[in-house]
C-alpha atoms as a PDB file:
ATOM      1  CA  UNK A   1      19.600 -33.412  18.619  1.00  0.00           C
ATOM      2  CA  UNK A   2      18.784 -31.015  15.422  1.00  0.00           C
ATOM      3  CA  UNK A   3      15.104 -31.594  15.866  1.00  0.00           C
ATOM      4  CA  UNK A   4      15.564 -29.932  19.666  1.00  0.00           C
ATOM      5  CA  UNK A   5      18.069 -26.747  18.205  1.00  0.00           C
ATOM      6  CA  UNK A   6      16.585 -23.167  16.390  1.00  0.00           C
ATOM      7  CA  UNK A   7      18.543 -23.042  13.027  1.00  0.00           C
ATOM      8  CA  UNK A   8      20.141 -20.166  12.384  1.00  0.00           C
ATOM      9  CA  UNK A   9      22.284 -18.930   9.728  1.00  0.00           C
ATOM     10  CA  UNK A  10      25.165 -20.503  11.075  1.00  0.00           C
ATOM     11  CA  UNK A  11      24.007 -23.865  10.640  1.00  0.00           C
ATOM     12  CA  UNK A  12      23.720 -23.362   6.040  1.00  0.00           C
ATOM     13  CA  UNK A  13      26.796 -24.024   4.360  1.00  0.00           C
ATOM     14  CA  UNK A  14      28.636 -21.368   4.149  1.00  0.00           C
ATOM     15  CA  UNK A  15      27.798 -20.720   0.558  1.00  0.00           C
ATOM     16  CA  UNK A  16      24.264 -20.581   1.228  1.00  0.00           C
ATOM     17  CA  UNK A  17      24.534 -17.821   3.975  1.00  0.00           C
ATOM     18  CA  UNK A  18      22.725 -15.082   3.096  1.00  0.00           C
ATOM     19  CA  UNK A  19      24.920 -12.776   4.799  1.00  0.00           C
ATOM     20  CA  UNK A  20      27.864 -13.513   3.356  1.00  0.00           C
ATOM     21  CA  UNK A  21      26.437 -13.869   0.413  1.00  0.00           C
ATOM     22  CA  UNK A  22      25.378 -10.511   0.601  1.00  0.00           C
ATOM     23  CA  UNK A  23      29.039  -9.322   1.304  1.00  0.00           C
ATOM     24  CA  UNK A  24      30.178 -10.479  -1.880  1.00  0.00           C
ATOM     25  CA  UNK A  25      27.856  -9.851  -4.489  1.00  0.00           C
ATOM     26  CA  UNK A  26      25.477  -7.138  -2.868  1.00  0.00           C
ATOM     27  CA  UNK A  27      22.408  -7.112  -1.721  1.00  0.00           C
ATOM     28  CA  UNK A  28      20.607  -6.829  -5.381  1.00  0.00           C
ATOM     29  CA  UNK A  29      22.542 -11.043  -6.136  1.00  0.00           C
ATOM     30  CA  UNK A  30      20.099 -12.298  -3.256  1.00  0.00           C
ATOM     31  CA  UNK A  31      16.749 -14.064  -3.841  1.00  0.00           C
ATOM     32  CA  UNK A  32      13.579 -12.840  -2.354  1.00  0.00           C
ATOM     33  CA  UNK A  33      13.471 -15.989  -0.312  1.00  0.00           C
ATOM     34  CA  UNK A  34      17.714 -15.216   0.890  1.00  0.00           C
ATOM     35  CA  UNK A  35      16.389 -11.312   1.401  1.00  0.00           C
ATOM     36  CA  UNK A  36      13.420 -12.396   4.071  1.00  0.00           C
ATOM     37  CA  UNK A  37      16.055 -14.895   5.822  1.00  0.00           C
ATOM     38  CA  UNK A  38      18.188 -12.072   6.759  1.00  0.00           C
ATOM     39  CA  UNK A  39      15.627 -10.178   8.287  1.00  0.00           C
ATOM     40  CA  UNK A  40      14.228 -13.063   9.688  1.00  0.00           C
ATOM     41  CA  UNK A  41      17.710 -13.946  11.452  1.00  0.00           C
ATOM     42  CA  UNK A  42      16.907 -17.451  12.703  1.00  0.00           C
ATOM     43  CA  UNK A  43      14.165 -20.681  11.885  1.00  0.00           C
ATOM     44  CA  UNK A  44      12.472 -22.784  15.034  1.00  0.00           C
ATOM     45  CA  UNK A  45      13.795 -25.987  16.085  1.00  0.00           C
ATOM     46  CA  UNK A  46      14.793 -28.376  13.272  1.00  0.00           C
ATOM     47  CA  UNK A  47      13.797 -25.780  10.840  1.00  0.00           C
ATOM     48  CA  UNK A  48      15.668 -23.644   8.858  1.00  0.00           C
ATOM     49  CA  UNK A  49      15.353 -19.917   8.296  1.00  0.00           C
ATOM     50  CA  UNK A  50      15.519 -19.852   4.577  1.00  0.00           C
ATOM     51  CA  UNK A  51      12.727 -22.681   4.639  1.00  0.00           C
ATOM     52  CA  UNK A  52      10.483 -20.655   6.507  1.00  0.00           C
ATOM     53  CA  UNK A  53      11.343 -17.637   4.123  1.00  0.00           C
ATOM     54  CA  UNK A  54       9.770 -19.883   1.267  1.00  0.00           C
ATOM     55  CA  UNK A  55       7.022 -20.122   3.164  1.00  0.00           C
ATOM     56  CA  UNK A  56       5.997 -16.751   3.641  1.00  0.00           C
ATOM     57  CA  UNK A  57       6.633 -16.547   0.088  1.00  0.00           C
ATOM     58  CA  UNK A  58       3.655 -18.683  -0.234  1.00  0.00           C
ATOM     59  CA  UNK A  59       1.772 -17.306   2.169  1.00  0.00           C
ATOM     60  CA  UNK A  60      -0.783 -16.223  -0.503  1.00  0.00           C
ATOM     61  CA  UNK A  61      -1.445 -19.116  -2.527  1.00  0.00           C
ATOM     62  CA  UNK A  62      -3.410 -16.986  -5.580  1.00  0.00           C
ATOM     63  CA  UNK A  63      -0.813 -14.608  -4.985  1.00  0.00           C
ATOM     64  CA  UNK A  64       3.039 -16.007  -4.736  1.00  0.00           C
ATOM     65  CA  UNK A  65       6.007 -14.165  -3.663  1.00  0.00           C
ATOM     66  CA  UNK A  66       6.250 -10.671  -2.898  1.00  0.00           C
ATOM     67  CA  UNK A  67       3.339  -9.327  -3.490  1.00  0.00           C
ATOM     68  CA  UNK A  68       1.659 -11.590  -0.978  1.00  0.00           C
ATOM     69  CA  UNK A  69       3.222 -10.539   1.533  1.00  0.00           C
ATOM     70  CA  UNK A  70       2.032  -7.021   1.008  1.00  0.00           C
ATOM     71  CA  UNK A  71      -1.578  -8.952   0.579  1.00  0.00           C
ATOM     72  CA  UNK A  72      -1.911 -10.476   4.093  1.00  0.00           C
ATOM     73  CA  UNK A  73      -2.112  -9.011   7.969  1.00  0.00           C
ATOM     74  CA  UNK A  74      -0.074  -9.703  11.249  1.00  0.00           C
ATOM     75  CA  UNK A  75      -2.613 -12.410  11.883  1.00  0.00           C
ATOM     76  CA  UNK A  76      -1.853 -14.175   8.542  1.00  0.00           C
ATOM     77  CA  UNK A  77       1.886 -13.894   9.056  1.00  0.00           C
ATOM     78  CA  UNK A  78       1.977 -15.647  12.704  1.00  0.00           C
ATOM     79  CA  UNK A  79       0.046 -18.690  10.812  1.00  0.00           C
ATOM     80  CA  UNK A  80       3.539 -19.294   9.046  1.00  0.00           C
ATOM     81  CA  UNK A  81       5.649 -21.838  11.661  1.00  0.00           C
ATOM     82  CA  UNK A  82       8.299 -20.114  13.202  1.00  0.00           C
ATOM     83  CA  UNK A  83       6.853 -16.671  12.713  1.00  0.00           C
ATOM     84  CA  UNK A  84       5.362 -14.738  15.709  1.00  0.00           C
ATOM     85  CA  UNK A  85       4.904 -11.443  17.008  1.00  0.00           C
ATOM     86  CA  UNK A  86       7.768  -9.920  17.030  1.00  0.00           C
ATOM     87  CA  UNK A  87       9.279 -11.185  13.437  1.00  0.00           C
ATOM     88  CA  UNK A  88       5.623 -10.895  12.016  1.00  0.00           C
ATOM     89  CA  UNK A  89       6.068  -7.013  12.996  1.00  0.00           C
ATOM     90  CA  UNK A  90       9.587  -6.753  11.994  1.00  0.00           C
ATOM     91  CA  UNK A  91       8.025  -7.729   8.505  1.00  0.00           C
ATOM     92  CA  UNK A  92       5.306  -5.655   8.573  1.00  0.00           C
ATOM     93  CA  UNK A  93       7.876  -2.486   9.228  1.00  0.00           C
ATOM     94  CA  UNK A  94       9.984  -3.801   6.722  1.00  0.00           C
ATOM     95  CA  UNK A  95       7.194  -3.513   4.144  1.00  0.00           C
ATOM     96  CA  UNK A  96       5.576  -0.602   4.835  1.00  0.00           C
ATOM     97  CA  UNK A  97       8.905   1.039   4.360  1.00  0.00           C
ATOM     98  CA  UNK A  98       9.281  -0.399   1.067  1.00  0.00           C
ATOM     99  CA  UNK A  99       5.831   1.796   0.568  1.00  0.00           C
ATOM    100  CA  UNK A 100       7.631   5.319   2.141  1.00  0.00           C
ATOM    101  CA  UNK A 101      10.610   4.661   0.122  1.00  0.00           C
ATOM    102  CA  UNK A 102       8.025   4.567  -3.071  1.00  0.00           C
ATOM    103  CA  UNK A 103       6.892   8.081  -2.685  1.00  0.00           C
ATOM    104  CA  UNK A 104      10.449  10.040  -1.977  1.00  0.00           C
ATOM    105  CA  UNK A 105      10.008  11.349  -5.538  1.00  0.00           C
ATOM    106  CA  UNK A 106       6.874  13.147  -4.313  1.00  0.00           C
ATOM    107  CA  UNK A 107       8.897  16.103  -2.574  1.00  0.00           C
ATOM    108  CA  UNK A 108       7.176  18.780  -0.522  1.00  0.00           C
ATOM    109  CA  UNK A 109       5.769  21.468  -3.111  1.00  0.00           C
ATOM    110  CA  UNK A 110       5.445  18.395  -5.741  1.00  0.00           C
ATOM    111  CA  UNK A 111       2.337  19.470  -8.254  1.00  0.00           C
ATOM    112  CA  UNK A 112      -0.269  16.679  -8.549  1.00  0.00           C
ATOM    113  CA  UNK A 113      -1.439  18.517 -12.265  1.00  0.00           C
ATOM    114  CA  UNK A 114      -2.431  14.610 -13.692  1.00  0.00           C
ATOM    115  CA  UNK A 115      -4.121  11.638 -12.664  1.00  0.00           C
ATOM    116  CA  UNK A 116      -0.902   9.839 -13.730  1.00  0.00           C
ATOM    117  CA  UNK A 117       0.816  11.505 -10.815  1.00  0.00           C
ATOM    118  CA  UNK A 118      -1.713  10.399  -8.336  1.00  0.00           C
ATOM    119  CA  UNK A 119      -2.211   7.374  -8.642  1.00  0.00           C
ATOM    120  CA  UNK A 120       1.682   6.522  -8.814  1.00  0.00           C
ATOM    121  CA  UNK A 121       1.353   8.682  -5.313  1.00  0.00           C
ATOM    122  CA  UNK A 122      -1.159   5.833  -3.926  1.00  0.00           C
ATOM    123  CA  UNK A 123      -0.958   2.909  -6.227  1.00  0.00           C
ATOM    124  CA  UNK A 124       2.062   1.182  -4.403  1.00  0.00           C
ATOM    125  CA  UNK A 125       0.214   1.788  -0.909  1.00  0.00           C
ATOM    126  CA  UNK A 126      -2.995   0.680  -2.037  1.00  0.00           C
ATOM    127  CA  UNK A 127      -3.191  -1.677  -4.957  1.00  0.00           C
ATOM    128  CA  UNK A 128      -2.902  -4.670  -2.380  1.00  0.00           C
ATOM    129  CA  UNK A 129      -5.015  -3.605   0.268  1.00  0.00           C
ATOM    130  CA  UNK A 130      -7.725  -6.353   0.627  1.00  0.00           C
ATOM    131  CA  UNK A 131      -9.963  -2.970   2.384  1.00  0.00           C
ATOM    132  CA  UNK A 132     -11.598  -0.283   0.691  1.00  0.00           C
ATOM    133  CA  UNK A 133      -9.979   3.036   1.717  1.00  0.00           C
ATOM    134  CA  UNK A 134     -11.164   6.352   1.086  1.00  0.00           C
ATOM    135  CA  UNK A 135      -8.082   8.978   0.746  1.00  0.00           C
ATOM    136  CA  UNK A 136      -8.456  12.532   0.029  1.00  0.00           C
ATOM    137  CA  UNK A 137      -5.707  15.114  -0.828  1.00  0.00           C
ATOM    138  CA  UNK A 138      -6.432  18.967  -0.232  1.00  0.00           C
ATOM    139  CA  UNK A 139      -4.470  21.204  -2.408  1.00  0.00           C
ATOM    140  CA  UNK A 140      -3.229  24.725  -2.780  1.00  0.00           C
ATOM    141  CA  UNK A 141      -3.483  26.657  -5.968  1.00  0.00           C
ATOM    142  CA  UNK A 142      -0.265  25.406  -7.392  1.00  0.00           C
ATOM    143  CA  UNK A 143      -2.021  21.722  -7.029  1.00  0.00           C
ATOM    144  CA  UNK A 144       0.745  20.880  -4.309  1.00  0.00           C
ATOM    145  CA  UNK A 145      -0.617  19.082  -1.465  1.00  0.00           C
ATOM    146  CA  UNK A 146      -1.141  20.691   1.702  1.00  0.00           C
ATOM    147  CA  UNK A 147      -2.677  17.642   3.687  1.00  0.00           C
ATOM    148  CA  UNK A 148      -4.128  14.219   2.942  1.00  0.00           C
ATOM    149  CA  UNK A 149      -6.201  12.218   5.025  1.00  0.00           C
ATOM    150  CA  UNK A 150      -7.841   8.742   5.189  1.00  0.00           C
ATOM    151  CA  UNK A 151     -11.540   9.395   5.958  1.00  0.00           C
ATOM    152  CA  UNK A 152     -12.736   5.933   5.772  1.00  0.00           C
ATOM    153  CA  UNK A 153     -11.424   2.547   5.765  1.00  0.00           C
ATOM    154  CA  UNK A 154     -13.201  -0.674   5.226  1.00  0.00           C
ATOM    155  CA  UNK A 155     -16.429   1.253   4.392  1.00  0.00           C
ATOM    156  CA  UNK A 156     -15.756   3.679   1.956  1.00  0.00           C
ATOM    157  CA  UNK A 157     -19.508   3.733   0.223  1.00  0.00           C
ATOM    158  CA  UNK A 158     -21.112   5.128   3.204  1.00  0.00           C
ATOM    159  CA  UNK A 159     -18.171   8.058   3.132  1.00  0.00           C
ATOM    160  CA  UNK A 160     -18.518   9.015  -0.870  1.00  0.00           C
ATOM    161  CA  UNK A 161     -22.425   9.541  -0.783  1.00  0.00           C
ATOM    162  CA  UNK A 162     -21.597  12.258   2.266  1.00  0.00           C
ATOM    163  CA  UNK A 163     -19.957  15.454   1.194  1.00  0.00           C
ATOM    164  CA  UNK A 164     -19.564  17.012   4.391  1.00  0.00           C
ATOM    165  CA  UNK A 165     -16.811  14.845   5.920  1.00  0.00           C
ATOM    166  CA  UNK A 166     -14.619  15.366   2.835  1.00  0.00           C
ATOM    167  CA  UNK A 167     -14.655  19.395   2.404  1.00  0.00           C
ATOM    168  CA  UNK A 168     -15.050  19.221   6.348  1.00  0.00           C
ATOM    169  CA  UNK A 169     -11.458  18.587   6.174  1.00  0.00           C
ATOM    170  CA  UNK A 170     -11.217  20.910   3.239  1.00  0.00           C
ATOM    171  CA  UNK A 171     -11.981  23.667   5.118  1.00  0.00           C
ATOM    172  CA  UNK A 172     -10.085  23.256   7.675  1.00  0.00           C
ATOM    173  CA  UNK A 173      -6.867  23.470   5.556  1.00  0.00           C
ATOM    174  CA  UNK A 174      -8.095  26.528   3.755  1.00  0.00           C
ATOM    175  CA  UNK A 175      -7.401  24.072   0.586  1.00  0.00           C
ATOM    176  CA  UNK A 176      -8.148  25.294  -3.124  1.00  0.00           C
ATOM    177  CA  UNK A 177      -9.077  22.488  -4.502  1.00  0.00           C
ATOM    178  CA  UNK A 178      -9.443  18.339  -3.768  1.00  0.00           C
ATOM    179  CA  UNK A 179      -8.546  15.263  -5.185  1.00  0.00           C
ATOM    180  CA  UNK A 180     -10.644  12.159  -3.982  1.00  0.00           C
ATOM    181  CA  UNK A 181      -8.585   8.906  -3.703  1.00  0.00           C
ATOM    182  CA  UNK A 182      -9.985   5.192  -3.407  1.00  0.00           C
ATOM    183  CA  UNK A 183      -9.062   1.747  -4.286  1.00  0.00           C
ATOM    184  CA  UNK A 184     -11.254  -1.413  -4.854  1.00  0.00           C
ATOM    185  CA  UNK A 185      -9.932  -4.485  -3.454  1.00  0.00           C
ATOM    186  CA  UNK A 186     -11.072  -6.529  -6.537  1.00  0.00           C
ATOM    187  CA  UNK A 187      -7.869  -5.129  -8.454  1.00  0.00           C
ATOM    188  CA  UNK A 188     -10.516  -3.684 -11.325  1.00  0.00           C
ATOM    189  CA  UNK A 189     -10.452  -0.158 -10.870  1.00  0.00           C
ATOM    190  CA  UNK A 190     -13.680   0.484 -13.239  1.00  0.00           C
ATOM    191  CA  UNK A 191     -16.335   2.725 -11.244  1.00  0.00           C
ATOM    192  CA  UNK A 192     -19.079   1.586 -10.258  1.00  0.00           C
ATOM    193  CA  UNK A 193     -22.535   3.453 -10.469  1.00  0.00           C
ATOM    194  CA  UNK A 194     -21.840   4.587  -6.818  1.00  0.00           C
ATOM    195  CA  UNK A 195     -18.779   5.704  -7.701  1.00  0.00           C
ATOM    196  CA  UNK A 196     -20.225   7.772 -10.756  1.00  0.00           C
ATOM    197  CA  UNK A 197     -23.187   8.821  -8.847  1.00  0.00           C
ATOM    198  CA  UNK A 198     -21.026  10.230  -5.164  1.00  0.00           C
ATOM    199  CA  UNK A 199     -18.431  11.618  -7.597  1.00  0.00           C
ATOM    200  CA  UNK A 200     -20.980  13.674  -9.207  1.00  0.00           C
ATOM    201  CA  UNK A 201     -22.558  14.754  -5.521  1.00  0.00           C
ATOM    202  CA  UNK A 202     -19.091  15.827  -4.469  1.00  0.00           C
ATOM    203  CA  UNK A 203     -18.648  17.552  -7.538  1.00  0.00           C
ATOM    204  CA  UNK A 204     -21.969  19.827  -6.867  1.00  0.00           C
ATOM    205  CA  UNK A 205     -20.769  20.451  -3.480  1.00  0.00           C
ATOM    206  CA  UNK A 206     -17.575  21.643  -4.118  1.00  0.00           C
ATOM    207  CA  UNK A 207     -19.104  24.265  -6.910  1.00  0.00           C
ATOM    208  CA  UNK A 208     -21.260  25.268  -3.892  1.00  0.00           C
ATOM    209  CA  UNK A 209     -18.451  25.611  -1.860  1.00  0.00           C
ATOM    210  CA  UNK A 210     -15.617  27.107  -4.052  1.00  0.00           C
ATOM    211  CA  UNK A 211     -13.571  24.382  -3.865  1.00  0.00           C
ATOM    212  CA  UNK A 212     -13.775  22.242  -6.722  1.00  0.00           C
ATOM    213  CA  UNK A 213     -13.430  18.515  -7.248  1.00  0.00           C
ATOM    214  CA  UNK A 214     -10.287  18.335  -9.341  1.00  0.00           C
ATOM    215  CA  UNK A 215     -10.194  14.414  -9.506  1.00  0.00           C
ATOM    216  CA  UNK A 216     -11.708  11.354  -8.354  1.00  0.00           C
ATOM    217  CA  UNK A 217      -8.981   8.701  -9.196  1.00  0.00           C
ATOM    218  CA  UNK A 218     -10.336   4.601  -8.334  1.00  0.00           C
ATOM    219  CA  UNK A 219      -7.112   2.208  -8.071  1.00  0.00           C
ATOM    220  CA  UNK A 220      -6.690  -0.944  -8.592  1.00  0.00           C
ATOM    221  CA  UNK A 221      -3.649  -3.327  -9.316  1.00  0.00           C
ATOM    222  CA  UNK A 222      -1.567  -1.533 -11.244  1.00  0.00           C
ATOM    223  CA  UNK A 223      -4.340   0.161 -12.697  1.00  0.00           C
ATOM    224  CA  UNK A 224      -6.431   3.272 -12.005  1.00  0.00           C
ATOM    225  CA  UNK A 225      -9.449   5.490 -13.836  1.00  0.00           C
ATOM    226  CA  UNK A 226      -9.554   8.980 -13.747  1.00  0.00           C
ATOM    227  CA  UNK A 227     -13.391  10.215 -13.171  1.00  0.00           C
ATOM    228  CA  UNK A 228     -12.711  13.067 -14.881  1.00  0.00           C
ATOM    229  CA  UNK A 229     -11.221  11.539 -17.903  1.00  0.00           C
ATOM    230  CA  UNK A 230     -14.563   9.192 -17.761  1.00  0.00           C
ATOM    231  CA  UNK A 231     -16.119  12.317 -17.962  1.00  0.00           C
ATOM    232  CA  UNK A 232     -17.933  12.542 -14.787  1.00  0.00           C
ATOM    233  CA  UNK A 233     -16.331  15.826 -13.488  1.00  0.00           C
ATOM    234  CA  UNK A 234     -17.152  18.910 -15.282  1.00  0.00           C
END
C-alpha cells in the first residue's frame, strides 16, 4: 500500500520531476522547494519528497524559505519528518558551501582597504548565525589578509574586554595591522556600549603594541557599522 512505500521521485508525474525538470530548463527554472527535493532524493513512507522540501522551507516560522534554513542547526533539521542524520548533514554541507562559494571573489592577496569589503567578506557567513562570534583578521601592510581566526563563539563579550587573546594571535603571524569582526544575533548591528568601550581598549593596546586596530566592523542582517566610521578608532 502507498502509506507502507518511501516516495521517491519516481512516483511525481513526470512533469513534476525535479530532475527532469532540471534537464530541460536548467537548474536556475527550479523552485527552492524542487532544488531541496533533488538533494533530498527521496520522502518517508506515504510522503513525498517535494512535500517534505516545503517543510524545511518552513522550518523557521518568523523566517520562511531560504534563509531559514541557514537560521537553524542539525538538531532543528531532524525535527522535519523524513529528515535524519544523514540528509540533515547533506543539507548542512550543501549550505555551508553556498557560504565558500560567496567569498571566491576574495582571492589570496585581496586588500581589505574598506569596511564595505569586510563585511561582504563575513556578512553571508554570519548575518544568520543565532551565536555571537568573535572573528579577527590579521593583515600585512598591503591590508591583505594573512590569517583569520574565530576566537570566541557564543560568548564574545568576555573575548572583546581582553586584548591579549586577540594580538596573541597577532603576534604570532607577525601581522601589521587587525581588523576585529563580530556579529549580533539580533540582526541590528548598532554597538553597544561594550562594544564602544572593548573597541576603544583594543585600540590602546594595539598603539602599545605597534599594531594598530584598523577596524572593528559589528554585522548584522544585511547590515554592518564600521567603529571607525562611528568614530571610535582614532
Amino acid at each position: 500500500m502507498t502509506d507502507n512505500k518511501r516516495m521517491t521521485m519516481k512516483d511525481l508525474p513526470v512533469s513534476e520531476r525535479p530532475y527532469e525538470k532540471c534537464e530541460r530548463l536548467g537548474p536556475a527554472a527550479l523552485s527552492d522547494a524542487e532544488l531541496l527535493a533533488i538533494i533530498l532524493k527521496t520522502g518517508q513512507k506515504g510522503k513525498k519528497v517535494l512535500d517534505t522540501a516545503y517543510e524545511l522551507l518552513q522550518i523557521d516560522e518568523a523566517h520562511p524559505g531560504l534563509e531559514g534554513l541557514l537560521r537553524v542547526d542539525l538538531n532543528k533539521l531532524q525535527t522535519i519528518s523524513g529528515i535524519g542524520r544523514v540528509k540533515a548533514i547533506n543539507l548542512a554541507a550543501v549550505l555551508e558551501l553556498s557560504v565558500r562559494l560567496s567569498r571566491l571573489p576574495f582571492h589570496e592577496g585581496f586588500i581589505f582597504d574598506s569596511p564595505e569589503k569586510v563585511a561582504d567578506y563575513y556578512i553571508h557567513q554570519m548575518r544568520f548565525s543565532q551565536q555571537e562570534e568573535l572573528h579577527v583578521m590579521m593583515l600585512d601592510s598591503k591590508n591583505s589578509l594573512i590569517r583569520e581566526r574565530m576566537l570566541s563563539l557564543g560568548s564574545v563579550k568576555a573575548a572583546l574586554v581582553d586584548p591579549r587573546s586577540i594580538y596573541l594571535e597577532a603576534l604570532r603571524c607577525e601581522a601589521v595591522g587587525i581588523i576585529i569582526v563580530h556579529n549580533h544575533p539580533s540582526g541590528d548591528s548598532s554597538p553597544s556600549s561594550e562594544d564602544i568601550s572593548s573597541t576603544i581598549r583594543i585600540a590602546e593596546a594595539g598603539k602599545l603594541l605597534d599594531i594598530p586596530l584598523i577596524d572593528h566592523i559589528i554585522i548584522g542582517n544585511q547590515t554592518y557599522t564600521s567603529m571607525r566610521e562611528q568614530g571610535c578608532i582614532f
